[in-house]
Protein backbone atom coordinates (compact mmCIF):
# COMPACT_ATOMS: atom_id res chain seq x y z
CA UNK A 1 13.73 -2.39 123.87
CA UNK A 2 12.03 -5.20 121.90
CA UNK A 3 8.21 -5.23 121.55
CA UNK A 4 5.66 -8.18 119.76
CA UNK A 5 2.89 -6.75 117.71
CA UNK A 6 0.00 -9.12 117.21
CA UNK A 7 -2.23 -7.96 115.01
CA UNK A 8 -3.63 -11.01 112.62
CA UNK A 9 -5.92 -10.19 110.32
CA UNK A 10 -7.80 -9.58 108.32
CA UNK A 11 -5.31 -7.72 105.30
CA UNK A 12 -7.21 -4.05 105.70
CA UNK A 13 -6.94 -4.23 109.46
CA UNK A 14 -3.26 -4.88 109.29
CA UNK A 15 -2.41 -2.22 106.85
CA UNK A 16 -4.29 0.58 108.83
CA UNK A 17 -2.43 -0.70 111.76
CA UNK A 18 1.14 -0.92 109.68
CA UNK A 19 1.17 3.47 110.07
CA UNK A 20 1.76 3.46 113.49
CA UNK A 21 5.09 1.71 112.78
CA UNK A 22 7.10 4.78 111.27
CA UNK A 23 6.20 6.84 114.11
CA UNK A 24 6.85 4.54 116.65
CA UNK A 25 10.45 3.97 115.01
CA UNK A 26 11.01 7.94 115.23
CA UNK A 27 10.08 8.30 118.57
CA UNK A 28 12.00 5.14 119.73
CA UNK A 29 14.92 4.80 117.27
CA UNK A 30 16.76 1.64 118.91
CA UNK A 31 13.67 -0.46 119.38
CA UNK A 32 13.22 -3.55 117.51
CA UNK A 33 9.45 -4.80 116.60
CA UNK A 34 8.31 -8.02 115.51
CA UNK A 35 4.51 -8.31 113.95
CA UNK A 36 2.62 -11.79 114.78
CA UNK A 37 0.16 -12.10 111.77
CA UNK A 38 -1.47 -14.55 110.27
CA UNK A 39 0.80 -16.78 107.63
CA UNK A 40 -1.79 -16.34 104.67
CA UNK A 41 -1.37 -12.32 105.10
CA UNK A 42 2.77 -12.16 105.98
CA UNK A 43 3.33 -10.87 102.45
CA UNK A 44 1.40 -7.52 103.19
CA UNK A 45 3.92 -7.29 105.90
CA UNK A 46 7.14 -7.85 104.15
CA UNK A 47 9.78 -5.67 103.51
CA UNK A 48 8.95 -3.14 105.60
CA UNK A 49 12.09 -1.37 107.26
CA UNK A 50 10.62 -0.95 110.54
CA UNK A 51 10.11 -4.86 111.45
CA UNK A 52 12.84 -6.92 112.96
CA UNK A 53 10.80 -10.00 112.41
CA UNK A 54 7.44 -10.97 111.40
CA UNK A 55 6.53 -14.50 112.93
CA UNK A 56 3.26 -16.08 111.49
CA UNK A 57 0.95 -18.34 113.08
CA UNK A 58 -2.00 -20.53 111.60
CA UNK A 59 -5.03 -20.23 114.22
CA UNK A 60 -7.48 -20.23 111.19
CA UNK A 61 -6.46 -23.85 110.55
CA UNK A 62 -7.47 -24.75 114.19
CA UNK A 63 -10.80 -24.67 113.02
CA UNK A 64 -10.31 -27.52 110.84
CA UNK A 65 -7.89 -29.14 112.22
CA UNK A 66 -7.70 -29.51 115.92
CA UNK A 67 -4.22 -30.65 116.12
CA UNK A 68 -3.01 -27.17 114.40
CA UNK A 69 -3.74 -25.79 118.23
CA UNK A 70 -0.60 -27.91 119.80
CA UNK A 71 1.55 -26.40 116.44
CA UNK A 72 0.27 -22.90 116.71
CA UNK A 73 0.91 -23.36 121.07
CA UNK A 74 4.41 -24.33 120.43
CA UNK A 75 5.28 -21.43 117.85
CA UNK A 76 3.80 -19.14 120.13
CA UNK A 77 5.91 -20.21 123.14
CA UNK A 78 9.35 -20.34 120.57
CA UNK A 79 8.68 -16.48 120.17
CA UNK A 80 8.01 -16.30 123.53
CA UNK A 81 11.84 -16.50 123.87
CA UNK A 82 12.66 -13.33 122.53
CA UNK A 83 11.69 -12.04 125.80
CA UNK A 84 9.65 -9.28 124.59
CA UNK A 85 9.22 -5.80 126.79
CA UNK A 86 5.92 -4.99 125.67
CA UNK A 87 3.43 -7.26 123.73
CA UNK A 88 0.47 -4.89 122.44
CA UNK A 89 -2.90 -6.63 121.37
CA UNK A 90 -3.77 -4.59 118.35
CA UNK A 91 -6.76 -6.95 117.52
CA UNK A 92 -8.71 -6.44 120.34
CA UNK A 93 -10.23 -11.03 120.26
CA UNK A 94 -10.11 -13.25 122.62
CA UNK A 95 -7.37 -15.35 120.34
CA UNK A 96 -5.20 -12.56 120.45
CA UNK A 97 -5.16 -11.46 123.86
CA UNK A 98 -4.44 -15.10 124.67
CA UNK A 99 -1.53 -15.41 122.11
CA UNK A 100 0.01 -12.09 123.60
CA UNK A 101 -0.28 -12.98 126.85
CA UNK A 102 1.91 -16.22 126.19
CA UNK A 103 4.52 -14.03 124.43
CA UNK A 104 5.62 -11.78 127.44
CA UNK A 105 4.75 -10.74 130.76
CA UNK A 106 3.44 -6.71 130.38
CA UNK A 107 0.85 -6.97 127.89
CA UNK A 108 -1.23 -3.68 126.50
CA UNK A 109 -4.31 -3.67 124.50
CA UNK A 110 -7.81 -2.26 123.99
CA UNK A 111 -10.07 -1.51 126.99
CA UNK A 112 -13.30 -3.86 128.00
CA UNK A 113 -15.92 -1.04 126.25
CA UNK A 114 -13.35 -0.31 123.34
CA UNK A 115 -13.33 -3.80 121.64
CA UNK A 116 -16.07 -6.80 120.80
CA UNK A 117 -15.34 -8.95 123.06
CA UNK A 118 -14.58 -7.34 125.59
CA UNK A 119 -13.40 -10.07 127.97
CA UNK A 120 -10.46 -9.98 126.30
CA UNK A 121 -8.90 -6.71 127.98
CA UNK A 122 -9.02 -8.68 131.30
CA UNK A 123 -5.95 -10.41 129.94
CA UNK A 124 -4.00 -6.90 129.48
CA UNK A 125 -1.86 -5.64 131.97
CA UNK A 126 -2.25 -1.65 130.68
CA UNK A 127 -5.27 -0.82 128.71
CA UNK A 128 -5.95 1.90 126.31
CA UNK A 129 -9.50 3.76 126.17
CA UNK A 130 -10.86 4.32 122.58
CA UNK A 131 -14.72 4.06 121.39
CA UNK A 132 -14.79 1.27 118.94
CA UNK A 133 -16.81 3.87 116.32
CA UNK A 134 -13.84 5.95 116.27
CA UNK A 135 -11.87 5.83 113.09
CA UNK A 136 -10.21 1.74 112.88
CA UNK A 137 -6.83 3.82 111.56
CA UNK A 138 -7.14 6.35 114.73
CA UNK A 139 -7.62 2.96 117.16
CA UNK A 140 -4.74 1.20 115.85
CA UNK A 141 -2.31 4.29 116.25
CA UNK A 142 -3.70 4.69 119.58
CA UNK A 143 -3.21 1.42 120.73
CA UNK A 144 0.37 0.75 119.33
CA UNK A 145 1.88 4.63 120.59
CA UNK A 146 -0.01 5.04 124.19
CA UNK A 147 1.82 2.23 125.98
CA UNK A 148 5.05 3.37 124.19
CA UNK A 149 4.50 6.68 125.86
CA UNK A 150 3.76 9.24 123.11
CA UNK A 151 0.63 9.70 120.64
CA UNK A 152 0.24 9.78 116.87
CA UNK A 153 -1.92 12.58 115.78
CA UNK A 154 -4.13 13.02 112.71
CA UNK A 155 -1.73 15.23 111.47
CA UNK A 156 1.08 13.23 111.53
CA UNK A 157 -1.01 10.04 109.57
CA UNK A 158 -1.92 12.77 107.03
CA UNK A 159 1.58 13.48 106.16
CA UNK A 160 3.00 9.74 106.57
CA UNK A 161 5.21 7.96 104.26
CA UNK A 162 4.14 4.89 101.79
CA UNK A 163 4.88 2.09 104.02
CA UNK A 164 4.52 -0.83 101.76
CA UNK A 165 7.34 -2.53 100.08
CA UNK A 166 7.13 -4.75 97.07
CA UNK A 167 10.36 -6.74 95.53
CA UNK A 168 10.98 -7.51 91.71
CA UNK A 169 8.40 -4.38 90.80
CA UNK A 170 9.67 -4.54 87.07
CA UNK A 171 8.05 -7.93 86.88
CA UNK A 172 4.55 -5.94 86.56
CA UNK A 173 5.58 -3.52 83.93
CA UNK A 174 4.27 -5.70 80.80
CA UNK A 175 0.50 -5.52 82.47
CA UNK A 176 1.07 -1.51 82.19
CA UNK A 177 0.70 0.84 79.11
CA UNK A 178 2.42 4.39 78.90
CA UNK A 179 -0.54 5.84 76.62
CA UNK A 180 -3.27 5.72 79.01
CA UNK A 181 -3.83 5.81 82.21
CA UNK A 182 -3.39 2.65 84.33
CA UNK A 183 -6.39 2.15 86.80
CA UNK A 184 -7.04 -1.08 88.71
CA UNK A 185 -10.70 -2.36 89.53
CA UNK A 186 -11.17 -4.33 92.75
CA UNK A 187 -14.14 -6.15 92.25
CA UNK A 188 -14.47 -8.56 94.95
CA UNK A 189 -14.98 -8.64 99.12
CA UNK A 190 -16.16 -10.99 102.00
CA UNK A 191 -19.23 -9.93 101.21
CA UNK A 192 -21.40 -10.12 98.36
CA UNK A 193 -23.32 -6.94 100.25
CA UNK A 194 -20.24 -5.20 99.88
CA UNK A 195 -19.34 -5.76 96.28
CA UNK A 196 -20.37 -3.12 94.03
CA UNK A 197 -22.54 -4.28 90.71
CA UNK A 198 -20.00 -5.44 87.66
CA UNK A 199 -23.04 -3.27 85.66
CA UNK A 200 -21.75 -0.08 87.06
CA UNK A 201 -18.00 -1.13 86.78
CA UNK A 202 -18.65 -1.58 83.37
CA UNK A 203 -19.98 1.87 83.22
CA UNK A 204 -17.18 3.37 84.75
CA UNK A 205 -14.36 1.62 82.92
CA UNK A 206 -16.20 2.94 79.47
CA UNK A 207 -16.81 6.29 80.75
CA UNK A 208 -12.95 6.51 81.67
CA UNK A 209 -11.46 4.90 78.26
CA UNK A 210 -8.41 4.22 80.08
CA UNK A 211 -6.59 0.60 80.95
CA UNK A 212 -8.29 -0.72 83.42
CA UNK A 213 -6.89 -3.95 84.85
CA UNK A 214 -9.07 -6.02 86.72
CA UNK A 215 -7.84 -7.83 89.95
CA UNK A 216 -9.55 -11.21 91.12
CA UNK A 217 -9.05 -13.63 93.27
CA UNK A 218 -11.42 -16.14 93.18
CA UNK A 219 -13.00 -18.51 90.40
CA UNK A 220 -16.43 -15.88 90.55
CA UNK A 221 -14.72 -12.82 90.87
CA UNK A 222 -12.52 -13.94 87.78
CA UNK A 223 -15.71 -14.71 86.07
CA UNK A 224 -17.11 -11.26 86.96
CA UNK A 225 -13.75 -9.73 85.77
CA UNK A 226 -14.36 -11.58 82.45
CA UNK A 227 -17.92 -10.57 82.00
CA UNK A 228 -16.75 -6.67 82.54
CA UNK A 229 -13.87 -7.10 79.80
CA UNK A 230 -16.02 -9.22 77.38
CA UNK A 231 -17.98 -5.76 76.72
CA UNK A 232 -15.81 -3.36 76.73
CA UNK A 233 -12.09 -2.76 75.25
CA UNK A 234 -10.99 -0.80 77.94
CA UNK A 235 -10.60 -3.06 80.76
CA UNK A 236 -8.65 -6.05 80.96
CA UNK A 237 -8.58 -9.15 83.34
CA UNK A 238 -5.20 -9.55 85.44
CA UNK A 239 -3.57 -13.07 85.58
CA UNK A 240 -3.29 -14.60 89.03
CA UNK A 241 -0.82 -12.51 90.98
CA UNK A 242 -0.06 -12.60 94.36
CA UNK A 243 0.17 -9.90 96.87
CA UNK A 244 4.07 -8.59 96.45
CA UNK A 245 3.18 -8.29 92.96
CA UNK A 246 -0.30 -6.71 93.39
CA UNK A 247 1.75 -4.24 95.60
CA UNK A 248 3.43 -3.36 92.63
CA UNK A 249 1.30 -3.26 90.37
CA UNK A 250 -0.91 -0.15 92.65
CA UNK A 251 2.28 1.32 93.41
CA UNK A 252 2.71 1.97 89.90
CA UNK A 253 -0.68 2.40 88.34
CA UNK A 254 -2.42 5.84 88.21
CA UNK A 255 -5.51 5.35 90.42
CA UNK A 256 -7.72 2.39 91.87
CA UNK A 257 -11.26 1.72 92.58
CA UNK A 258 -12.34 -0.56 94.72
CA UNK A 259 -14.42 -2.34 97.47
CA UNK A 260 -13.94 -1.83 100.84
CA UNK A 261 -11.51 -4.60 101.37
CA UNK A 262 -7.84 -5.26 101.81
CA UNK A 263 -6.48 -4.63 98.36
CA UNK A 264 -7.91 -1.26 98.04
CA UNK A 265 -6.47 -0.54 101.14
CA UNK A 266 -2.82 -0.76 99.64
CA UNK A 267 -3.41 2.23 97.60
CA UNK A 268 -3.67 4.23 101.26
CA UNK A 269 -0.36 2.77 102.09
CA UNK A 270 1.50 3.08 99.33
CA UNK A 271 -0.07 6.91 99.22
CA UNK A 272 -1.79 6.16 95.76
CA UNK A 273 -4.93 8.10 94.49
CA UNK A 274 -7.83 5.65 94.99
CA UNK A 275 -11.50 5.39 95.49
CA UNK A 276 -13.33 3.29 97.99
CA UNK A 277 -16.96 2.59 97.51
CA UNK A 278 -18.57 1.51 100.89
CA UNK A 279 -22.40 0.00 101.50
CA UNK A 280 -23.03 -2.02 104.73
CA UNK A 281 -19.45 -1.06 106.23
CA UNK A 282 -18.51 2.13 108.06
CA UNK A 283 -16.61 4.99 105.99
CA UNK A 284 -14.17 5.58 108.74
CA UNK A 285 -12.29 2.75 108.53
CA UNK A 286 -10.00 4.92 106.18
CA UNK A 287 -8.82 8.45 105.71
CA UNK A 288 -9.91 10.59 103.05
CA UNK A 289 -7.21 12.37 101.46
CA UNK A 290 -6.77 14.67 98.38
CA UNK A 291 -5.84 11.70 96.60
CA UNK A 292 -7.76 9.18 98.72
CA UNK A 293 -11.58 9.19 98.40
CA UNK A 294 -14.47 7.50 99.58
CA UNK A 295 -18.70 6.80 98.02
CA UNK A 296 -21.08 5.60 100.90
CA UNK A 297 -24.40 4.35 99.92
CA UNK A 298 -27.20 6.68 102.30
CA UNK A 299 -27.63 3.54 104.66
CA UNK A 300 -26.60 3.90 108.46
CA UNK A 301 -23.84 1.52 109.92
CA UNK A 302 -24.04 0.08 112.96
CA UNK A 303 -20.70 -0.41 114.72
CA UNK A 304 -20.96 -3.54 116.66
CA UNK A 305 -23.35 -5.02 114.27
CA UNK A 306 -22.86 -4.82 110.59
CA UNK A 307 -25.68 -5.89 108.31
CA UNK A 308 -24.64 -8.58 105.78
CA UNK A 309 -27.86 -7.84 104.03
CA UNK A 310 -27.57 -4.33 103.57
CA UNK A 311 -27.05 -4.12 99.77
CA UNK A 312 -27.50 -0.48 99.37
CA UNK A 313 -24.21 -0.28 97.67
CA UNK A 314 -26.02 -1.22 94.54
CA UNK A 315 -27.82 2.06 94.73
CA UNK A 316 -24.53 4.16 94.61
CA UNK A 317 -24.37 5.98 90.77
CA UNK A 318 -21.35 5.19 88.67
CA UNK A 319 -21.43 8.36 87.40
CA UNK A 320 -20.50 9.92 90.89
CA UNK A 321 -16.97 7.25 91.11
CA UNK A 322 -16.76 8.78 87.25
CA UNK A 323 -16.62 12.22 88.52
CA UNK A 324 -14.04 11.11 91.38
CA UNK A 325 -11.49 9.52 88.99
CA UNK A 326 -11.41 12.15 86.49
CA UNK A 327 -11.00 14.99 88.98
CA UNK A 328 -8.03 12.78 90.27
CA UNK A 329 -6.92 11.55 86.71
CA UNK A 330 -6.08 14.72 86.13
CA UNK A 331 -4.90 15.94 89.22
């Protein structure tokens, strides 16, 4: 049996949806997946046992550049020749639904109240019924195991294997020191409503006195990264790396804290201790673990209509993520 993925974007979405892929691999040993993603995010994909192919597209650059539709149309029909048994719509858009429904003939995805836009289920030939306030990581593994015939349970997530894969992971050992811990700040969203204050970052990295390395990438979160390590000794900026190295570089470091964004997402799936600090975003887009723990500022989410101007993160204490990371500093 061969089955398509699509599942796009955004990086956070497509790592809480990567899970589902062990189980589906135990249940179904001989069946070969491909992932259709997004070119800018195929490196969060890659090297992961469990996919046959992944096969990007560019629909972002349709937007500015109308003549990207006819390139992404004709990749899309070039899969399309793998004659797929099952295409699953794991986004739940309008774009994807429409790019799964050119890449095979049975088609499964989210139903009309589970999703946004809702129009797009009428393009799926099975649908599967899941309130769209119901845990994002519980959606995707309900989505990608129903029409496969079996279901991932809460249990099973809890006890799932890292499933991220990095290559060349020595190249990060020179940003690491063996006598402190190594902790990695993620300082920057979508959002400036989501980003926690570089004030209380600061805090945190001189409460800890351990090597913080700051991640960035772009020119203002570099130059908030620089502002934190310009007052204290304890944190550090990180060069430009991309995302097999950043990989790496969690995968080996002692604990991260972080915005709710894709980065801070890795730790998750690479089972890493980390700490996600949420404001105007909903706290069960994630799992919390023993190891994996979450801050939420005391303002209410709504679901289908997140408030870009909620900036109650600001209001969340460092000294609350300094509690956090010591109790799992040290175990």
């Amino acid at each position: 049996m061969r089955i398509a993925i699509v599942k796009l974007s955004a990086m956070g979405d497509i790592i809480h949806a990567m899970v589902a892929l062990q189980y589906i691999k135990k249940h179904h040993p001989s069946i070969e997946i491909d992932w259709i993603v997004e070119e800018g995010f195929l490196s969060v994909l890659e090297g992961n046992p469990d996919i046959h192919q992944i096969l990007p597209l560019n629909l972002k650059a349709i937007k500015r550049d109308k003549k990207a539709f006819i390139d992404a149309l004709r990749l899309v029909k070039q899969y399309a020749e793998n004659r797929y048994d099952l295409v699953i719509d794991a986004q739940g858009l309008i774009k994807s639904a429409l790019t799964a429904r050119l890449l095979g003939e049975r088609i499964a995805g989210f139903s009309k109240s589970s999703i946004r836009e809702g129009i797009a289920s009428f393009l799926y030939h099975e649908k599967v019924d899941i309130a769209y306030s119901e845990n994002t990581i519980d959606r995707n593994a309900r989505v990608l195991s129903e029409p496969l015939g079996f279901s991932i349970t809460e249990g099973m997530i809890l006890e799932k294997k890292p499933f991220l894969f990095y290559r060349h992971g020595d190249e990060v050992e020179t940003l690491l020191r063996e006598d402190k811990k190594n902790i990695v700040f993620i300082i920057g969203s979508t959002w400036e409503s989501r980003n926690y204050p570089k004030e209380k970052f600061l805090e945190i990295a001189s409460e800890l006195k351990e090597h913080i390395m700051i991640a960035w990438g772009s020119d203002e979160e570099k130059r908030r990264a620089e502002w934190i390590a310009k007052r204290t000794s304890y944190a550090n900026v990180l060069p430009k790396i991309n995302l097999n190295h950043l990989k790496a570089l969690i995968a080996k470091s002692d604990l991260l804290i972080g915005n709710d964004t894709g980065p801070t997402h890795m730790a998750w799936g690479l089972n890493k201790p980390s700490i996600t600090i949420f404001g105007p975003t909903p706290v069960n887009r994630v799992y919390q673990t023993p190891i994996n723990k979450v801050v939420k500022s005391s303002s209410k989410v709504d679901h289908y209509k997140l408030n870009k101007e909620d900036f109650s993160i600001r209001e969340i204490e460092a000294e609350e993520i300094i509690q956090l990371a010591k109790g799992l500093l040290n175990g």
